[in-house]
Protein backbone atom coordinates (compact mmCIF):
# COMPACT_ATOMS: atom_id res chain seq x y z
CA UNK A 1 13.65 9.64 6.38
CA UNK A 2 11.40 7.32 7.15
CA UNK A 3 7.39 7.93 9.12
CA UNK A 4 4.72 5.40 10.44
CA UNK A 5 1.31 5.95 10.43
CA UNK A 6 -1.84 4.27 10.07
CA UNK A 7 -4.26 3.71 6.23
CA UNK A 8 -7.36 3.96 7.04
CA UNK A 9 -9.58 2.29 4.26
CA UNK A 10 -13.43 1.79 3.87
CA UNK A 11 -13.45 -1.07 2.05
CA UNK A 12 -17.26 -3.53 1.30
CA UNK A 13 -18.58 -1.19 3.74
CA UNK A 14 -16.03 -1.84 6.55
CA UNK A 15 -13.55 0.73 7.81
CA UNK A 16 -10.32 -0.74 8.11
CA UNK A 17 -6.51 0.33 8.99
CA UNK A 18 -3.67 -0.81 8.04
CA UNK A 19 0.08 -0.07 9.64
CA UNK A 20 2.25 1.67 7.29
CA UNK A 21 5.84 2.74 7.35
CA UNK A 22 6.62 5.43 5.11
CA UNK A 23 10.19 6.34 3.11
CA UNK A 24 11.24 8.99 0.94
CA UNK A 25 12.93 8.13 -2.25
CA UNK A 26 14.63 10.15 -4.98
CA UNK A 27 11.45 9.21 -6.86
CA UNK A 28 8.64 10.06 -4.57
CA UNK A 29 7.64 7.95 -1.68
CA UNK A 30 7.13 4.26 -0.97
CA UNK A 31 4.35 3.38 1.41
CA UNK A 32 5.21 -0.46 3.42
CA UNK A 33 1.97 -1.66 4.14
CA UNK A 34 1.03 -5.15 5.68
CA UNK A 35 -2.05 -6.42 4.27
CA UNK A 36 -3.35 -9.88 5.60
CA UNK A 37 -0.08 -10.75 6.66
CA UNK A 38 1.88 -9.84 3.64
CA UNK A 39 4.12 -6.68 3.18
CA UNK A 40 3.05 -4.80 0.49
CA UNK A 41 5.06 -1.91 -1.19
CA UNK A 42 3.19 1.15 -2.96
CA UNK A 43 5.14 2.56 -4.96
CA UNK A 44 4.47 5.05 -8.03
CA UNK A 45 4.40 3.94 -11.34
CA UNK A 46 5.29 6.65 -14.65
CA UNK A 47 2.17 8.25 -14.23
CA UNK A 48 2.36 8.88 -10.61
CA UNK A 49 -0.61 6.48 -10.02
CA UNK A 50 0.40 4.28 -6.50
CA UNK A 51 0.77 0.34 -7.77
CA UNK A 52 1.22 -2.15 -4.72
CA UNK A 53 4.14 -4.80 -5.44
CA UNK A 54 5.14 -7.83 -2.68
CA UNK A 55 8.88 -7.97 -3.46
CA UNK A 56 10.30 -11.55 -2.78
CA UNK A 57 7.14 -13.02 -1.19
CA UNK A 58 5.85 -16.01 -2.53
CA UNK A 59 3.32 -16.49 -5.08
CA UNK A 60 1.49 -18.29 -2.41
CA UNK A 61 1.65 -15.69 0.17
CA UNK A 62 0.79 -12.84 -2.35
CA UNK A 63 -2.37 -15.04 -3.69
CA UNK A 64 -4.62 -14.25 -0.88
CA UNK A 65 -4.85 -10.33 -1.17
CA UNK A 66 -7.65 -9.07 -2.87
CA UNK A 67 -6.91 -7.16 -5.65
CA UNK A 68 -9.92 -4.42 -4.90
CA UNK A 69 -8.54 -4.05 -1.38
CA UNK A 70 -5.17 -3.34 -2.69
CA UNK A 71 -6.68 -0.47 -4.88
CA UNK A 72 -8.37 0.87 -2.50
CA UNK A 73 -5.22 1.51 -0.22
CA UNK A 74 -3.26 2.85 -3.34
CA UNK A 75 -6.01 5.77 -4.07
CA UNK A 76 -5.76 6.59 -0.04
CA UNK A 77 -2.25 6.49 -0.87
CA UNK A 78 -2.78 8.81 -3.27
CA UNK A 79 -5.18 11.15 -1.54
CA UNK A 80 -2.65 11.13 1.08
CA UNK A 81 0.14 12.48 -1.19
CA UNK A 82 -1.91 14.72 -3.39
């Protein structure tokens, strides 16, 4: 099954959204986000905490997301599946 919807994220005081496609696992859910360009997976780790991983894009792609952005759309994530 698979959903899109939109992750909205204040982020340095600006409210931002992001396009998101949405698939159920056996494990849970993975969130596809696009961030800058890049698609990012969420995914959760042992704990259950949302950790964002780029898959087969290149360093060089993946070195312009901000790491404090990314956070900030896994604990949405997170709200969003608590």
């Amino acid at each position: 099954m698979e959903e899109s919807l939109e992750i909205p994220v204040t982020y340095r005081g600006e409210e931002l959204s992001f396009p998101c496609r949405v698939v159920r696992t056996v494990h849970g859910y993975v969130f596809q986000v696009e961030v800058a360009g890049v698609p990012v997976s969420f995914e959760p780790d042992e704990e259950g905490r949302y950790r964002a991983t780029a898959g087969a894009v290149p360093e060089r792609e993946t070195r312009r997301l901000d790491t404090g952005l990314l956070k900030a759309i896994a604990e949405v994530i997170e709200s969003i599946v608590s």
